[in-house]
C-alpha atoms as a PDB file:
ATOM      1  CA  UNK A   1       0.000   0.000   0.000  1.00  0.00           C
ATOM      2  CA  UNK A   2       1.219   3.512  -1.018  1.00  0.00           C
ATOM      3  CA  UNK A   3      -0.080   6.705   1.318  1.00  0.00           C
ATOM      4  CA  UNK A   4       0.804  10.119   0.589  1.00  0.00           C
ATOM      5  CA  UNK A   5      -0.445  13.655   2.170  1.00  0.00           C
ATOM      6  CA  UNK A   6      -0.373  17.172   0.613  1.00  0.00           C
ATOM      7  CA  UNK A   7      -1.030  20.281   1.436  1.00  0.00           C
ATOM      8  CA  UNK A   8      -1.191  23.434   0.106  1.00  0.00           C
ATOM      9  CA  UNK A   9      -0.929  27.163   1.209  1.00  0.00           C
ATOM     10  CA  UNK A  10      -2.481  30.058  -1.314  1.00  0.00           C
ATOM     11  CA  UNK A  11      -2.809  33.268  -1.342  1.00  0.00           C
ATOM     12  CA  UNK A  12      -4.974  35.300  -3.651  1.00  0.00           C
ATOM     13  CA  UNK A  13      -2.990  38.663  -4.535  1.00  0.00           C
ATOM     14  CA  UNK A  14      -5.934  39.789  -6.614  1.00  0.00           C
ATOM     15  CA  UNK A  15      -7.981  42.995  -5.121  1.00  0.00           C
ATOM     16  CA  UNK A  16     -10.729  42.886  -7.825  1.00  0.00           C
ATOM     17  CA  UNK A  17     -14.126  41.561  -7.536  1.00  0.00           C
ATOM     18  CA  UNK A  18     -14.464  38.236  -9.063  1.00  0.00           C
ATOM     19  CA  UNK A  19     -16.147  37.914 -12.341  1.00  0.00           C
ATOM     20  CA  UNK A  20     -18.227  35.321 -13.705  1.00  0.00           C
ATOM     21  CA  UNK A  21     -20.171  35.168 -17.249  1.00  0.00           C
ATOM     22  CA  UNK A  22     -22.696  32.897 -17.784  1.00  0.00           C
ATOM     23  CA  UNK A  23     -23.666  31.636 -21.643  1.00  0.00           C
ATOM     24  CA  UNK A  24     -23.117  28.955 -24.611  1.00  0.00           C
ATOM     25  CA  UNK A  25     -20.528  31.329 -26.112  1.00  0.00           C
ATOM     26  CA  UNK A  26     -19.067  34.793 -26.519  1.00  0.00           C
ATOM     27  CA  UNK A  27     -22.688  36.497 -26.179  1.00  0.00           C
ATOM     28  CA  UNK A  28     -23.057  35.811 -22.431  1.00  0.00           C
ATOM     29  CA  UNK A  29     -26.370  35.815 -21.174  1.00  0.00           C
ATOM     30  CA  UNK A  30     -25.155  37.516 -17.688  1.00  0.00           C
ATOM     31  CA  UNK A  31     -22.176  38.342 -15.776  1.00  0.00           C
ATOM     32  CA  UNK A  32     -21.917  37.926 -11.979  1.00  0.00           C
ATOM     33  CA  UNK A  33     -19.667  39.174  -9.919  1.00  0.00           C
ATOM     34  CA  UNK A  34     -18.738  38.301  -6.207  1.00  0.00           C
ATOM     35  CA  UNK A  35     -16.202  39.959  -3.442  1.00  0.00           C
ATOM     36  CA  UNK A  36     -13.512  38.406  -2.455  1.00  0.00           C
ATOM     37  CA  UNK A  37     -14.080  37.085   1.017  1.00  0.00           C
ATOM     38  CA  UNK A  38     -10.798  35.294   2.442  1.00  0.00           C
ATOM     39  CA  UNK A  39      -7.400  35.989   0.752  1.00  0.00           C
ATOM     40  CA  UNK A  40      -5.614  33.277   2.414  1.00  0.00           C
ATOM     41  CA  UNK A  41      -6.443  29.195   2.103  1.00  0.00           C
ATOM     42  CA  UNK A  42      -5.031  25.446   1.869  1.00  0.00           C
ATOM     43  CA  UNK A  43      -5.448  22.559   0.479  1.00  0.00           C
ATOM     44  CA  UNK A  44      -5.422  18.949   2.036  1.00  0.00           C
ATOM     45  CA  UNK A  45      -5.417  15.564   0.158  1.00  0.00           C
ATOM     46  CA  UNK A  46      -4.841  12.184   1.023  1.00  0.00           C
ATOM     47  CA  UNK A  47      -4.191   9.210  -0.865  1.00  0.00           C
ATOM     48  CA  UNK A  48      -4.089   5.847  -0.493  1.00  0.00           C
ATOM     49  CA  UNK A  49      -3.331   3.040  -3.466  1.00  0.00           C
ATOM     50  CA  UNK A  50      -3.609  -0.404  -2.841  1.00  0.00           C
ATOM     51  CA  UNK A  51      -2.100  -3.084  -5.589  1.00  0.00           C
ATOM     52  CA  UNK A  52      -4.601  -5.752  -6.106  1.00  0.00           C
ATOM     53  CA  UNK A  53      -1.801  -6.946  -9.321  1.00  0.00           C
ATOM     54  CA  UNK A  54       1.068  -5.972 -10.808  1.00  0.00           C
ATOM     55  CA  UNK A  55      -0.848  -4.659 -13.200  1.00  0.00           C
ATOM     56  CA  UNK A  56      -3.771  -3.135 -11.511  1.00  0.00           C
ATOM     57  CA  UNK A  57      -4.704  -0.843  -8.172  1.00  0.00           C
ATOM     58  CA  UNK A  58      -7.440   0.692  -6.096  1.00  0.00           C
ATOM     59  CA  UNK A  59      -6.934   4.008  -5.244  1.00  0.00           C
ATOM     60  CA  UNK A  60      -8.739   5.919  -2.720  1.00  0.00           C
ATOM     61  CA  UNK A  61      -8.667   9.961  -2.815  1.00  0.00           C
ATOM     62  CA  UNK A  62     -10.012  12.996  -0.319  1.00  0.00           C
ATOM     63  CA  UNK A  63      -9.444  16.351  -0.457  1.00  0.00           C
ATOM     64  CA  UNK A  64     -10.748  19.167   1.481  1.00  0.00           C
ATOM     65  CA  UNK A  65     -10.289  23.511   1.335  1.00  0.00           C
ATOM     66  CA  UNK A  66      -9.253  24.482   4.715  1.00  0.00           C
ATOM     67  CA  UNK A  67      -8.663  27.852   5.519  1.00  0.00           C
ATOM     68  CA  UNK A  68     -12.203  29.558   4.003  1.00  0.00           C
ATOM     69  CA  UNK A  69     -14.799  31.261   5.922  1.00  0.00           C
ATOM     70  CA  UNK A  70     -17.889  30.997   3.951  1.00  0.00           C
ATOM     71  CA  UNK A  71     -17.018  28.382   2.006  1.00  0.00           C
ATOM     72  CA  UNK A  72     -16.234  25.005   1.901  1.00  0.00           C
ATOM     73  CA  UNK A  73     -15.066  22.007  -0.438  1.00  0.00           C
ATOM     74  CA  UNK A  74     -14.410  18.310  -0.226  1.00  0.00           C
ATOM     75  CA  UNK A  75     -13.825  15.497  -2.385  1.00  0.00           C
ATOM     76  CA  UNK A  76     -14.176  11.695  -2.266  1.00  0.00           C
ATOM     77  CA  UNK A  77     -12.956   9.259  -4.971  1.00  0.00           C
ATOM     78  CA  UNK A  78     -12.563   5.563  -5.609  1.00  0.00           C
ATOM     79  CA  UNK A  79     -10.792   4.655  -8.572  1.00  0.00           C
ATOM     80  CA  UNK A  80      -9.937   1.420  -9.984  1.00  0.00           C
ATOM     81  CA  UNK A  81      -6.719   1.385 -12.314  1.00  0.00           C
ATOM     82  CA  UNK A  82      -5.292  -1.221 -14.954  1.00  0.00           C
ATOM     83  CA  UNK A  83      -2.771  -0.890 -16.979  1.00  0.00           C
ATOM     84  CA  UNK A  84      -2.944  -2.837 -20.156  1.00  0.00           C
END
């Protein structure tokens, strides 16, 4: 079994709001646009990968924003590798 751990520290140097247009293509239908609420974050991920063959592996992933007031984020995964 492999395990790893990273983390991240950002910072977001940026003063402007933050933009966002919404639309198929070039002719948005709207733009939003949001302050920017913390300046500093992280990131933290684990993995874990688990041979089941020397050709094959289940891998299992998280990952979570740290740092952020009114926000959050986390992810789950479970992936299932061969190589042919």
């Amino acid at each position: 079994m492999v395990l790893s751990l990273r983390g991240t520290l950002e910072h977001d140097f940026n003063d402007d709001e933050i933009a966002i247009t919404l639309g198929p293509d070039a002719n948005n239908l709207a733009t939003l646009s949001s302050e920017r609420d913390d300046r500093t974050y992280g990131y933290l991920s684990f993995r874990a990968a688990y041979e089941l063959t020397p050709a094959s592996a289940l891998v299992l992933s998280a990952s979570k924003v740290v740092g952020l007031e009114n926000n959050s984020g986390h992810t789950l995964g479970l992936t299932f590798k061969h190589q042919l």
